[in-house]
Protein backbone atom coordinates (compact mmCIF):
# COMPACT_ATOMS: atom_id res chain seq x y z
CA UNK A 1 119.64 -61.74 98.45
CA UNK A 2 119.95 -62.78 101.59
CA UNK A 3 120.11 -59.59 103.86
CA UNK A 4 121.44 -61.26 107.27
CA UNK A 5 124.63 -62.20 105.67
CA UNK A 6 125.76 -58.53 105.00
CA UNK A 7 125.02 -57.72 108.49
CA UNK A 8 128.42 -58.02 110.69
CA UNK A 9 129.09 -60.09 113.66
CA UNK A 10 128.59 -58.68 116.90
CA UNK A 11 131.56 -58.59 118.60
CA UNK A 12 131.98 -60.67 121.89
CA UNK A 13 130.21 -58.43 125.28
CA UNK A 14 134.45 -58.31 126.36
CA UNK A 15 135.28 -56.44 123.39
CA UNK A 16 132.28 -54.11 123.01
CA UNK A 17 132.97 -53.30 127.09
CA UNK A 18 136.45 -52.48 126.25
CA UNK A 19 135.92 -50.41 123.07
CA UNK A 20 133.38 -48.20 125.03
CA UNK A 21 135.29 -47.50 127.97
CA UNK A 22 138.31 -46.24 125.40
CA UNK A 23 134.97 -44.29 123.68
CA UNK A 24 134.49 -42.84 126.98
CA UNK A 25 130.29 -42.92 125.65
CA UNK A 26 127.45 -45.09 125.25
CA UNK A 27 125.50 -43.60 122.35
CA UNK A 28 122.26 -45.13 121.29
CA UNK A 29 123.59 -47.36 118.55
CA UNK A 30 126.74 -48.54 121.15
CA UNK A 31 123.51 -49.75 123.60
CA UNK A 32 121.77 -51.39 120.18
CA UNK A 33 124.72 -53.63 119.80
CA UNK A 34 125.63 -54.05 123.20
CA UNK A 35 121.54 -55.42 123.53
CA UNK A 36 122.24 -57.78 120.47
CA UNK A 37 125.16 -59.05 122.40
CA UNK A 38 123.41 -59.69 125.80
CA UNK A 39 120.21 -61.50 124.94
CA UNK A 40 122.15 -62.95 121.56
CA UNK A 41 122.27 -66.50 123.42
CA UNK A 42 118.49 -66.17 125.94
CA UNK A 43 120.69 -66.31 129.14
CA UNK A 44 123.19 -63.93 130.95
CA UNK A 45 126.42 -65.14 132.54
CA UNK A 46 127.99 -63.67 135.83
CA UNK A 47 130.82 -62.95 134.10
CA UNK A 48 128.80 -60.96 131.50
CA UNK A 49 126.88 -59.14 134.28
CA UNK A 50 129.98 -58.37 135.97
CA UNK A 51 130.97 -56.31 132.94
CA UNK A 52 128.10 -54.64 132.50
CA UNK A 53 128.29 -53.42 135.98
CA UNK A 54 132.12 -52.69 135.18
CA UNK A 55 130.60 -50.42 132.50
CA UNK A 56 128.23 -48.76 133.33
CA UNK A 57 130.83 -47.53 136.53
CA UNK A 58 133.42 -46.63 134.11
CA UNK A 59 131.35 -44.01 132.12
CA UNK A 60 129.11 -41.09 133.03
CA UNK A 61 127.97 -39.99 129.20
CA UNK A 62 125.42 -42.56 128.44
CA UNK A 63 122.37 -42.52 126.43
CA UNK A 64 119.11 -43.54 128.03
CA UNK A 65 118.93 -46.56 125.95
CA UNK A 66 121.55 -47.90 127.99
CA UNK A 67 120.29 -47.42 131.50
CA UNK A 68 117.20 -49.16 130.14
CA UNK A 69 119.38 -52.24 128.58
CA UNK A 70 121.12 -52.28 132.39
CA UNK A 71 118.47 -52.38 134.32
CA UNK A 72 116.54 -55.30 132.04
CA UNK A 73 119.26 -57.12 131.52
CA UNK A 74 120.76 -57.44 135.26
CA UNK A 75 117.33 -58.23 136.20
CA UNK A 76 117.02 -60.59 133.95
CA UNK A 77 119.91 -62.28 135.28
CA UNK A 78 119.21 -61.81 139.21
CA UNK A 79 115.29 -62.34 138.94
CA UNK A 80 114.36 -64.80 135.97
CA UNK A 81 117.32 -66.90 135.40
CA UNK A 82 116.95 -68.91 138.92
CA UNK A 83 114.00 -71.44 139.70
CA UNK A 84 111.81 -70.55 140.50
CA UNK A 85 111.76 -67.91 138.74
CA UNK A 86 110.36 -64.56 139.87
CA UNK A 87 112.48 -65.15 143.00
CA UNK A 88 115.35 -63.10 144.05
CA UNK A 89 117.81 -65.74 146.12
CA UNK A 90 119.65 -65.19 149.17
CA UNK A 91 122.98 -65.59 147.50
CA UNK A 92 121.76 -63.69 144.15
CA UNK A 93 120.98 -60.92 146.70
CA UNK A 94 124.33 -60.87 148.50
CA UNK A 95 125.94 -60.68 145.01
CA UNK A 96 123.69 -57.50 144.31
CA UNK A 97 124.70 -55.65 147.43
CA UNK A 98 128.35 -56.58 146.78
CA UNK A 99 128.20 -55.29 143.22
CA UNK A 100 126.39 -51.75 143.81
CA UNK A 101 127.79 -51.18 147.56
CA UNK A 102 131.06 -49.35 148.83
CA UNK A 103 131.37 -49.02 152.74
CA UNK A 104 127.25 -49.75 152.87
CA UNK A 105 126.39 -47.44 150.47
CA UNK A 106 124.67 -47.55 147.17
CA UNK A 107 127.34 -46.10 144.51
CA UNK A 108 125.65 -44.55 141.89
CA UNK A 109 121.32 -43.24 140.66
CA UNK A 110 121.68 -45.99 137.76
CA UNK A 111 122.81 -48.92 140.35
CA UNK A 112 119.92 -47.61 143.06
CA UNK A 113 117.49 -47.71 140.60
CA UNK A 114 118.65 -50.90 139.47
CA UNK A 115 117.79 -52.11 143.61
CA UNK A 116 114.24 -50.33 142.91
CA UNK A 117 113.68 -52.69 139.81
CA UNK A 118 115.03 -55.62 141.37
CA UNK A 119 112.75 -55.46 144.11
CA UNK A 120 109.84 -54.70 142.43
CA UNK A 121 110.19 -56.83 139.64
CA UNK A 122 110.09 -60.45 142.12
CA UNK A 123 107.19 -62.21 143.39
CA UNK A 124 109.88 -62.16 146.32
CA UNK A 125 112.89 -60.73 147.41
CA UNK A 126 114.69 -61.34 150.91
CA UNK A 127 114.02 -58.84 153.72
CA UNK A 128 117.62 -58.39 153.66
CA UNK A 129 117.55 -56.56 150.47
CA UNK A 130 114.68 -53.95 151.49
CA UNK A 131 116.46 -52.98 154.79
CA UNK A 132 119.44 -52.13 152.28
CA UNK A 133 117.07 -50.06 150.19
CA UNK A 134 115.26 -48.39 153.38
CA UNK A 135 119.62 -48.13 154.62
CA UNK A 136 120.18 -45.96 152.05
CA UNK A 137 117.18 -43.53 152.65
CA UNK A 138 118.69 -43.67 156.48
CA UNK A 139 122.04 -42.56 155.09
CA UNK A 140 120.55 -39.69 153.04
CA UNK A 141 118.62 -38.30 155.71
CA UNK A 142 121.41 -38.97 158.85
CA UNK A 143 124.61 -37.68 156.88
CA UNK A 144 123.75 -36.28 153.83
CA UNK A 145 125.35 -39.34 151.98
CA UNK A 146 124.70 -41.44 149.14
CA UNK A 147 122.83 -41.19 145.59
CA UNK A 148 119.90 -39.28 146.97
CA UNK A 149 122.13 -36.96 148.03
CA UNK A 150 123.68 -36.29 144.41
CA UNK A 151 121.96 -33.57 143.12
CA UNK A 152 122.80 -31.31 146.02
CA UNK A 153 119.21 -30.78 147.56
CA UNK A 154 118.91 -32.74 149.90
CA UNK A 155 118.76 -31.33 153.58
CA UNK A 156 120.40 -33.50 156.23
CA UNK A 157 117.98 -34.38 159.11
CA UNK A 158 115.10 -33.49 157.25
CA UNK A 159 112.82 -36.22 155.25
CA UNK A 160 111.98 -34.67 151.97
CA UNK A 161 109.78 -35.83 148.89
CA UNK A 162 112.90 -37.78 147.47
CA UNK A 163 112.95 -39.75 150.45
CA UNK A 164 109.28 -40.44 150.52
CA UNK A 165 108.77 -41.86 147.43
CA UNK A 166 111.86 -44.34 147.63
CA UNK A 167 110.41 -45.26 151.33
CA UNK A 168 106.96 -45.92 149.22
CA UNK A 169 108.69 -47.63 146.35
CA UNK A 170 110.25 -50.31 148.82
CA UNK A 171 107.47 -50.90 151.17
CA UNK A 172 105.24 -51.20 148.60
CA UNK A 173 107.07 -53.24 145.92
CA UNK A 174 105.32 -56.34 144.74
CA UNK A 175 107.80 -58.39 146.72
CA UNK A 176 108.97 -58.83 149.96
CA UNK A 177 109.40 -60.97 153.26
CA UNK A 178 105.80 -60.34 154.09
CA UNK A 179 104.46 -59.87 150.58
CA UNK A 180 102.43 -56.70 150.75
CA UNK A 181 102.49 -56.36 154.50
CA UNK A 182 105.47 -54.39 156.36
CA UNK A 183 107.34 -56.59 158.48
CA UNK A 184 108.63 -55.33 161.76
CA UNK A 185 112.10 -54.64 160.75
CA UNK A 186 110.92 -52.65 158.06
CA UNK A 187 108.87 -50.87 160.98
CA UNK A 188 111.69 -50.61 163.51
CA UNK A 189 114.05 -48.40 160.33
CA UNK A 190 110.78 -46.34 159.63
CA UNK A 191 110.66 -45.75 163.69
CA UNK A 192 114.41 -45.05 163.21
CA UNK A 193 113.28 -42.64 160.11
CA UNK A 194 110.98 -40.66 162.46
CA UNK A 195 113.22 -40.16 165.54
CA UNK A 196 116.24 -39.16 163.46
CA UNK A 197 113.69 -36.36 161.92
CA UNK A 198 111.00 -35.96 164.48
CA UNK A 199 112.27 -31.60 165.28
CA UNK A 200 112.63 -31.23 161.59
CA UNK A 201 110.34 -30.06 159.06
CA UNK A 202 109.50 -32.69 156.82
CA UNK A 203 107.25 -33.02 153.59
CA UNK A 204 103.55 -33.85 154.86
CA UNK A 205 103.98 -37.04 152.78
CA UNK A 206 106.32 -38.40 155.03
CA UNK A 207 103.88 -38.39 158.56
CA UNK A 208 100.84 -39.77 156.26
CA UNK A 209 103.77 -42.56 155.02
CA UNK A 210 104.79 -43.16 158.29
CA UNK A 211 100.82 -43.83 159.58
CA UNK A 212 99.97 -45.81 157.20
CA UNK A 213 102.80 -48.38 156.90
CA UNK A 214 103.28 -48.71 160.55
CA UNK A 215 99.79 -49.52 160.74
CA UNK A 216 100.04 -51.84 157.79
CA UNK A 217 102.39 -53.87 159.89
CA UNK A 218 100.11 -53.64 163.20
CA UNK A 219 97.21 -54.54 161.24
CA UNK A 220 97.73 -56.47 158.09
CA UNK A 221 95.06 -59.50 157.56
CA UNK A 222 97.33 -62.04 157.15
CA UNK A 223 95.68 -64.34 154.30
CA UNK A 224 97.03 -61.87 151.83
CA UNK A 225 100.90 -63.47 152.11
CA UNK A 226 103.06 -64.29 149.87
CA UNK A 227 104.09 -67.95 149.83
CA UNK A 228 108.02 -68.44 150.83
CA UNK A 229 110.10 -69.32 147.76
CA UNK A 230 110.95 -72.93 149.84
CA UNK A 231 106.81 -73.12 149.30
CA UNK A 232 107.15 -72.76 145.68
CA UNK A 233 109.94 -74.66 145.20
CA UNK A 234 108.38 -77.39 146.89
CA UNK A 235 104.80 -76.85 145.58
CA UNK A 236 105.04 -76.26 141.88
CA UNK A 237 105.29 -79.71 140.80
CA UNK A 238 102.10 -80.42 143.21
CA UNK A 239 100.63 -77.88 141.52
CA UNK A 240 101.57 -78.94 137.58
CA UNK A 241 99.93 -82.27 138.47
CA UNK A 242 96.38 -82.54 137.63
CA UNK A 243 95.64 -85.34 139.41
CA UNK A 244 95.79 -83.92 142.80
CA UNK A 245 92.34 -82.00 141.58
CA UNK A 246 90.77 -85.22 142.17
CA UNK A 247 90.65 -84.50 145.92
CA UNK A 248 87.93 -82.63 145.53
CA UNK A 249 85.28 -85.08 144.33
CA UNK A 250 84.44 -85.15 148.16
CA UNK A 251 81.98 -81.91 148.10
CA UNK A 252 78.92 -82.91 146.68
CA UNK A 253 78.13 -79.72 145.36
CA UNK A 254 79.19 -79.11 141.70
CA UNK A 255 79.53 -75.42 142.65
CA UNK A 256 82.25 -75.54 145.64
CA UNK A 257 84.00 -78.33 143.50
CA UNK A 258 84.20 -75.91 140.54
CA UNK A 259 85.06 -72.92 142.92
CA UNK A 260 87.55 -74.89 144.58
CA UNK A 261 89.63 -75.76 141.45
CA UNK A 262 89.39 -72.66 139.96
CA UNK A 263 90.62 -71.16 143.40
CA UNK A 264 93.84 -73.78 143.11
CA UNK A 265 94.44 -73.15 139.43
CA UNK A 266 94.41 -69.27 140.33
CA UNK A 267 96.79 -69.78 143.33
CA UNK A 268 99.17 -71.23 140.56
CA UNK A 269 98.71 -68.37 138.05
CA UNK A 270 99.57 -66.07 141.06
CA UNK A 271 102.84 -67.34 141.77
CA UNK A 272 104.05 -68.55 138.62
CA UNK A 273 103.26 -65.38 136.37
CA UNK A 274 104.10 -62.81 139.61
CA UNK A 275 100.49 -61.34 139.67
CA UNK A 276 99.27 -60.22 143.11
CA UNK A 277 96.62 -62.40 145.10
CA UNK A 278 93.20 -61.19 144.04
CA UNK A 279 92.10 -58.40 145.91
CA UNK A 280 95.43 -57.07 147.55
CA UNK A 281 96.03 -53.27 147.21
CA UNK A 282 99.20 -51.58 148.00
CA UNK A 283 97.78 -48.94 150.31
CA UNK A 284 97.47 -49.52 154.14
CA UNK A 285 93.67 -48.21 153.70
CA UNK A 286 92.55 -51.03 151.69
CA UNK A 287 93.97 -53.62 154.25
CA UNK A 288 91.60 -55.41 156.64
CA UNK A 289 92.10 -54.03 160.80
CA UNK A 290 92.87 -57.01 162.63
CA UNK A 291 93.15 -56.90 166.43
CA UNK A 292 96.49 -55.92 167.95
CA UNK A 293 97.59 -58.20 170.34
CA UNK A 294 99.93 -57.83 173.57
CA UNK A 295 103.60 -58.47 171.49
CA UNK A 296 102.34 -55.92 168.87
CA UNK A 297 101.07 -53.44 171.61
CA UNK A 298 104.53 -53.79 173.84
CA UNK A 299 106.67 -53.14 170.74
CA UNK A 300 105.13 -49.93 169.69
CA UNK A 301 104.90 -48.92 173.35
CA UNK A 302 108.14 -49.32 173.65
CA UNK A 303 109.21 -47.33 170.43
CA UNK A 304 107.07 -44.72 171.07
CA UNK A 305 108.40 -44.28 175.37
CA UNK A 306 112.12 -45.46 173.97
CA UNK A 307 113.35 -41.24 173.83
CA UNK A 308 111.38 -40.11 176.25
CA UNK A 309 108.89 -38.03 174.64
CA UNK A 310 105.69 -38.60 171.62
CA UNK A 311 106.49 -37.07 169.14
CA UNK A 312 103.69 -35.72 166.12
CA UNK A 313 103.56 -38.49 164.31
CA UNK A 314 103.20 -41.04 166.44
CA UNK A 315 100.46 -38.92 167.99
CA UNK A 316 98.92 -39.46 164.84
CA UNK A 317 99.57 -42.73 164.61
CA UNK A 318 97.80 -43.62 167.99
CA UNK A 319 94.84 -41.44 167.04
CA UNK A 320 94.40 -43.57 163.89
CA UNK A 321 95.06 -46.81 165.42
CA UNK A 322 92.18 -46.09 167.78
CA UNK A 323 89.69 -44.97 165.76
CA UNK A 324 90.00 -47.97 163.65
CA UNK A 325 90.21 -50.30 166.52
CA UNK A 326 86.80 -49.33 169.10
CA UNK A 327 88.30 -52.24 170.95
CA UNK A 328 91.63 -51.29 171.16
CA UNK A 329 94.34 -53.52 173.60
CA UNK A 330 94.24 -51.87 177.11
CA UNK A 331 98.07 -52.45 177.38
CA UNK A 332 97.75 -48.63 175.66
CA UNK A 333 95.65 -46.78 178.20
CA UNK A 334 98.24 -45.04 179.92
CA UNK A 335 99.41 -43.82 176.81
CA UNK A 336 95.68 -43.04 175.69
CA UNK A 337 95.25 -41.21 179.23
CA UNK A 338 98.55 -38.96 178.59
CA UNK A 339 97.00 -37.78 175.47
CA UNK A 340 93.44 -36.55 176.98
């Protein structure tokens, strides 16, 4: 007997979308068919994510099957659908923000954590999209506002472990303008963070954060980039052609040939399956210190003197910038001289 013809159809993603918003619920067996119906054909439509989005905004009683089937399957869609794949385009990020966004805001948990996933998920993602996710910690901790701000805890003014660990999940993520460095935008909101906050009692987590990304971005050693996604696009089929390894038939030495290739064929690996470049870590302590020069030294001067006083943790900062720089610029003296 042949068993798949007594299993029924599953209806078209338009149908099932309108059933369960008459429902009013997504049970676990409504988020088994509705996952039948998404990956049925190996490739999501806009028009399919659009409902999805539709759907899960049109119902609060939803099994956690669900949230898992939304946040695969509009990552799927925003992340692994476009070449190169792994790489989170400008426009596919615009159409993100648009979608979970009202007045700059992040509507729902589901649709922030779906901005987590997305970022984490790509080899890349434009800055554009972590200042929006590093926005909506701003929100929470200015006014109170947002998803972070849904289960009533939070304290306006005041960073708090919630905050933290979505400030971590960003900065950290796998992707990124700067791959696993901090980019000075993404410093300039965490200085933003601090002086919002700096009279308020926040969660020791946040001053160790705040150290150790800021001097992430002061000190990053810059071999461990990312490649741009205009690199990839242009250097994949370089890469997929074997005969460029012939190049290296100029070292006489069997051993750097060998080392060489494998070096190239690893490069590829890296950016075509999303692993991380060998050796990269996503904690500022396992970075190498590389000197601060006189643009890096006049920004965070100028952060640091911009309200008129120093506040704890950019004591702290300072402290831990020059122990691991001996040779520290001199453009910081004065500030080194208000401190003794």
């Amino acid at each position: 007997m042949d068993i798949e013809k007594h299993i029924p159809p599953t209806p078209p993603i338009g149908e099932l979308v309108a059933s369960l918003v008459a429902q009013g619920r997504i049970t676990v067996d409504d988020a088994l068919t509705l996952r039948r119906a998404v990956f049925r054909d190996g490739g999501i439509a806009e028009a399919e994510a659009e409902r999805l989005f539709a759907l899960d905004e049109a119902i609060s009683d939803k099994a956690p099957e669900w949230t898992a089937l939304f946040l695969e399957a509009l990552t799927d869609y925003l992340v692994r659908q476009a070449e190169p794949r792994g790489y989170v385009s400008d426009a596919n990020a615009a159409w993100l923000v648009a979608m979970i966004s009202r007045d700059g805001l992040v509507k729902s948990a589901s649709e922030l954590e779906l901005l987590l996933h997305v970022i984490e998920t790509a080899s890349r993602s434009p800055e554009s999209l972590e200042l929006f996710a590093l926005a909506q910690v701003k929100a929470a901790v200015l006014l109170g506002n947002g998803p972070l701000a849904d289960g009533g805890t939070l304290t306006p003014g005041v960073i708090g472990p919630d905050e933290v660990a979505l400030v971590r999940r960003v900065l950290y993520a796998h992707g990124g303008t700067e791959g696993i460095g901090i980019s000075r935008a993404e410093a300039d909101m965490l200085f933003d963070l601090n002086d919002a906050s700096s009279e308020a009692e926040n969660c020791n987590e946040w001053s160790d954060l705040f150290v150790k990304a800021i001097s992430n971005h002061l000190m990053t050693a810059a071999g461990l980039r990312m490649p741009s996604r205009e690199d990839i696009l242009a250097r994949d089929g370089w890469l997929d052609d074997e005969q460029h390894l012939d190049m290296f038939t100029m070292f006489d030495s069997d051993l750097v040939r060998d080392a060489l290739v494998d070096s190239l064929r690893r490069l590829k690996s890296t950016v075509c399956c999303n692993n991380k470049p060998e050796g990269a870590d996503d904690d500022a302590d396992a970075m190498v210190a590389a000197p601060i020069d006189d643009d890096e030294a006049r920004w965070l001067i100028g952060r640091i003197r911009h309200d008129g006083a120093m506040h704890d943790n950019e004591l702290a900062l300072l402290l831990f910038l020059k122990e691991e720089n001996p040779d520290i610029n001199p453009l910081f003296e004065p500030l080194f001289e208000e401190i003794d």
